[in-house]
C-alpha atoms as a PDB file:
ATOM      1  CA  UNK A   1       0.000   0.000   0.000  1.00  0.00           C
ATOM      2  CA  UNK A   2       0.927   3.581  -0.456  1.00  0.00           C
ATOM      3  CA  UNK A   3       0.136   7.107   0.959  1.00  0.00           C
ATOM      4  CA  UNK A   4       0.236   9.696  -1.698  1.00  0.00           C
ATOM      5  CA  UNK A   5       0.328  13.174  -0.624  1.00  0.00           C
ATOM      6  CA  UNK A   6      -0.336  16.535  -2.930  1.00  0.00           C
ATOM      7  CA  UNK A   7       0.046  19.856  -2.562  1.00  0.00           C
ATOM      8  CA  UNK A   8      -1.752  21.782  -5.542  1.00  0.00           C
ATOM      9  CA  UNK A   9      -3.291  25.010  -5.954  1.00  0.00           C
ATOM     10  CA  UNK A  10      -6.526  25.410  -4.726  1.00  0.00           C
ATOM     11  CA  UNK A  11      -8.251  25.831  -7.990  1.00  0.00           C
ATOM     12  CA  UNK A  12      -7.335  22.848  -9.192  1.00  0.00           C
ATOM     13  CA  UNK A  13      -9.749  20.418  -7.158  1.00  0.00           C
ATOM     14  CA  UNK A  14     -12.088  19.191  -9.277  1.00  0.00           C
ATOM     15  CA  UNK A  15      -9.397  18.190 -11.963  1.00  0.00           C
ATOM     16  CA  UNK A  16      -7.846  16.278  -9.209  1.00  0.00           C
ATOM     17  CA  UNK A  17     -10.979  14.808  -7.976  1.00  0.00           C
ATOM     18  CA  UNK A  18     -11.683  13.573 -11.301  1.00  0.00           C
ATOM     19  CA  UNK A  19      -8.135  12.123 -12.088  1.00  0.00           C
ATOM     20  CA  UNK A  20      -7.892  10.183  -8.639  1.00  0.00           C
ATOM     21  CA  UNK A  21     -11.454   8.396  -9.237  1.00  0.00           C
ATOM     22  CA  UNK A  22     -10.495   7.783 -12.951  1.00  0.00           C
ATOM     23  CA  UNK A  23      -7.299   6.428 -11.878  1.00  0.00           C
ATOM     24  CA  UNK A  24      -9.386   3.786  -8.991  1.00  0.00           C
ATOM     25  CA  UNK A  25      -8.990   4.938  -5.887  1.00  0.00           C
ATOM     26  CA  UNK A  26     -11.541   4.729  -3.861  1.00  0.00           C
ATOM     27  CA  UNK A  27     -11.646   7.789  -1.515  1.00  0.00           C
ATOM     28  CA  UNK A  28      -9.231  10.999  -0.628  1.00  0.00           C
ATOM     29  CA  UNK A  29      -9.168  13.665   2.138  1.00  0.00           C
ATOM     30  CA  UNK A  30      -8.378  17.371   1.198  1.00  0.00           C
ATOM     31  CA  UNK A  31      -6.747  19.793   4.220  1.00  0.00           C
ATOM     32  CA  UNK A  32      -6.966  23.607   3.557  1.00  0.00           C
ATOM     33  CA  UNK A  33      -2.993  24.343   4.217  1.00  0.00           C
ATOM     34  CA  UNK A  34      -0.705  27.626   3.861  1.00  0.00           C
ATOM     35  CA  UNK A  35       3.042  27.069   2.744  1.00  0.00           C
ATOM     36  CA  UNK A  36       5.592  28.414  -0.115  1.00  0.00           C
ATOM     37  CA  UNK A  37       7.808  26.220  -2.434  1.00  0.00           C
ATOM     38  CA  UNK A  38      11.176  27.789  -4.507  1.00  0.00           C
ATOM     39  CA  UNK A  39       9.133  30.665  -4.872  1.00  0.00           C
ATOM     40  CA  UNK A  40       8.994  31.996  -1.445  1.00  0.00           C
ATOM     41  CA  UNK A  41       5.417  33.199  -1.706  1.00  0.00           C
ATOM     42  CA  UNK A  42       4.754  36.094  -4.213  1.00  0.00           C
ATOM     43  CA  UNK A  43       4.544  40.219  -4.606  1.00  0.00           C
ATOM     44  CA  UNK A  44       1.344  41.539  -4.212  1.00  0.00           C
ATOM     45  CA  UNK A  45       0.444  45.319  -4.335  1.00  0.00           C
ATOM     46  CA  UNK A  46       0.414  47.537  -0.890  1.00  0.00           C
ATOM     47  CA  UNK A  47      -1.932  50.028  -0.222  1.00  0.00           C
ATOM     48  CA  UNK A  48      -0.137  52.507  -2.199  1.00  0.00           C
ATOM     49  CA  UNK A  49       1.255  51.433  -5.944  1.00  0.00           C
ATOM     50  CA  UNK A  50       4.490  52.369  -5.927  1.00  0.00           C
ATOM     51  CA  UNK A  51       4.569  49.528  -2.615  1.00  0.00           C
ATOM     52  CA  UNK A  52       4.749  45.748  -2.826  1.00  0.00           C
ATOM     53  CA  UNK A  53       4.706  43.286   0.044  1.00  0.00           C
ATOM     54  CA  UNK A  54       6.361  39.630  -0.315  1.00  0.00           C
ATOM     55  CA  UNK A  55       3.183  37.157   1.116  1.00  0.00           C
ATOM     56  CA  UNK A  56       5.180  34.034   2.131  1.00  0.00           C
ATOM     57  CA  UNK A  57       2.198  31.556   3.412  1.00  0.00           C
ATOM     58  CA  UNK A  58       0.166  30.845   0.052  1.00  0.00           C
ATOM     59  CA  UNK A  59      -3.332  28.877   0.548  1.00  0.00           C
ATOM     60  CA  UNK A  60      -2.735  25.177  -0.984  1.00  0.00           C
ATOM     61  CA  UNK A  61      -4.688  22.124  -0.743  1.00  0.00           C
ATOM     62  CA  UNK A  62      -3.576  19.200   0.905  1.00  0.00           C
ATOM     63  CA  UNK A  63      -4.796  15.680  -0.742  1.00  0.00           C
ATOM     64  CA  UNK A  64      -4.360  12.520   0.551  1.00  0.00           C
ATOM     65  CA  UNK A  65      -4.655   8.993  -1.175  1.00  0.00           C
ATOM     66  CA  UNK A  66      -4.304   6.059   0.345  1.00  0.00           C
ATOM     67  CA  UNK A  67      -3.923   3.275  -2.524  1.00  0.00           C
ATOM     68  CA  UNK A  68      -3.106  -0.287  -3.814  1.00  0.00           C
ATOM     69  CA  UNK A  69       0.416  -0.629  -5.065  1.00  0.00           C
ATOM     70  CA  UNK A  70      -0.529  -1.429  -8.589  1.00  0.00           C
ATOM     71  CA  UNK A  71      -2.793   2.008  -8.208  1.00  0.00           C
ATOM     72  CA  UNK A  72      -0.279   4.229  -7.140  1.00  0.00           C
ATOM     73  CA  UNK A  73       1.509   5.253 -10.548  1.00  0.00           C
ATOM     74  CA  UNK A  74      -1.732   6.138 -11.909  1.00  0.00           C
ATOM     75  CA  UNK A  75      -2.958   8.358  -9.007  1.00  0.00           C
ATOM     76  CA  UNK A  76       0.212  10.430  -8.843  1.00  0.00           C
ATOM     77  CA  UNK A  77       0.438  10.647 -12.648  1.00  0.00           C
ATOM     78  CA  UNK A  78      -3.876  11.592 -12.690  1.00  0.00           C
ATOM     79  CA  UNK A  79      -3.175  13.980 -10.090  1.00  0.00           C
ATOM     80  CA  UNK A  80       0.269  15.665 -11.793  1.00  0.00           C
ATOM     81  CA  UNK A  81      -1.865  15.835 -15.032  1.00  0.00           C
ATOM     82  CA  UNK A  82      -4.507  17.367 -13.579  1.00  0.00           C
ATOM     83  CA  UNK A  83      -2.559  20.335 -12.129  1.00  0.00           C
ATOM     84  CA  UNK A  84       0.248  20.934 -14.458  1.00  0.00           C
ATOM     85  CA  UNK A  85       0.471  24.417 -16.066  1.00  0.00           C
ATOM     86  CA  UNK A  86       4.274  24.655 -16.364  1.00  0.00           C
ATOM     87  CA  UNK A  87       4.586  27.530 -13.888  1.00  0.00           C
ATOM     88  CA  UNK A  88       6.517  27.797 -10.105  1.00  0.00           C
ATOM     89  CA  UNK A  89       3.889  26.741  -7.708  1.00  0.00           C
ATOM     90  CA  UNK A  90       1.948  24.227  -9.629  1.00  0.00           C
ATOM     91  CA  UNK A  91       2.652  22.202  -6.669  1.00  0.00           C
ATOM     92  CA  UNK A  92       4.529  18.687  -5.162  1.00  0.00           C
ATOM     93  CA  UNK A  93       3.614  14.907  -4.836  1.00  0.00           C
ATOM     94  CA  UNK A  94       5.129  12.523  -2.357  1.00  0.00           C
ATOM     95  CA  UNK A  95       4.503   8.548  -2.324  1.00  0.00           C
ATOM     96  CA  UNK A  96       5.147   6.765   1.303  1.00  0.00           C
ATOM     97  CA  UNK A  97       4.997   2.952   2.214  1.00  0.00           C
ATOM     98  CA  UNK A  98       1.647   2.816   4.088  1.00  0.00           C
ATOM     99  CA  UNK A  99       2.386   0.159   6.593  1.00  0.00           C
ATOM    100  CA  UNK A 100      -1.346  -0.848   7.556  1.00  0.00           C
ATOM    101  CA  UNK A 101      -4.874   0.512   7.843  1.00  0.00           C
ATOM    102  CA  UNK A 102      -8.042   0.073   9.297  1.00  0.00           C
ATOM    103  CA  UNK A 103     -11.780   0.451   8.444  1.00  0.00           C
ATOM    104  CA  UNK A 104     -12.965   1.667  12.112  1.00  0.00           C
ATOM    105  CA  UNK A 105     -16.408   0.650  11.103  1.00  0.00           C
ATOM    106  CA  UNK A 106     -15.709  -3.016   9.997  1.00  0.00           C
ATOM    107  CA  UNK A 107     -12.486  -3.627  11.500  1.00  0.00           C
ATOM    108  CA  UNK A 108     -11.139  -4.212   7.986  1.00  0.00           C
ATOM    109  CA  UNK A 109      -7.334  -4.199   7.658  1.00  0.00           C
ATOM    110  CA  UNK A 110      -5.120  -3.279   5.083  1.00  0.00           C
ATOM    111  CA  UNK A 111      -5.991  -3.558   1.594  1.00  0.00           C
ATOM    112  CA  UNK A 112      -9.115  -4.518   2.592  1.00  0.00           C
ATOM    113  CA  UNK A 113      -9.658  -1.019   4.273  1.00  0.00           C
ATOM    114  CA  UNK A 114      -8.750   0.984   1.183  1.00  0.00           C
END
């Protein structure tokens, strides 16, 4: 089993919705998170316009998949698809060894629980 974690942009949900059910999993959980990548936030306009300020802490979504090995290549490359635009900030995906899980309601394990 895997863990695959995303950070995208927060615009791109649906896409990523739709790639990670195309691609068979079966369930993900999205966390409203603040960060910055190589870009160290970005320059927005200060109250005057000759001003800018440097906003470090941009909103991104957090998306977790928990997945099948044979599933895993397809989520991460249905989710990189999804919110690619070829510009800094279009976001990172991580894939962990998920060492067990469990279906509270069932008491399914594992694969099982997925």
């Amino acid at each position: 089993m895997k863990l695959i974690t995303a950070i995208v942009k927060p615009e791109r949900l649906e896409e990523v919705t739709r790639a990670v059910i195309d691609a068979g999993a079966h369930g993900m959980t999205v966390t409203e998170v603040r960060g910055f990548g190589q870009q160290y936030g970005h320059l927005v306009a200060a109250q005057s316009e000759d001003q800018q300020i440097r906003v470090r802490l941009l909103p991104k979504l957090r998306i977790e998949v928990a997945v099948e090995d044979q599933v895993a290549r397809s989520v991460v490359d249905g989710i990189a698809k999804s919110v690619n635009t070829g510009t800094i900030g279009d976001g990172k995906i991580w894939v962990c060894p998920l060492a067990g899980a469990l279906r509270v309601s069932t008491g399914e394990r594992d694969i099982q629980a997925l």
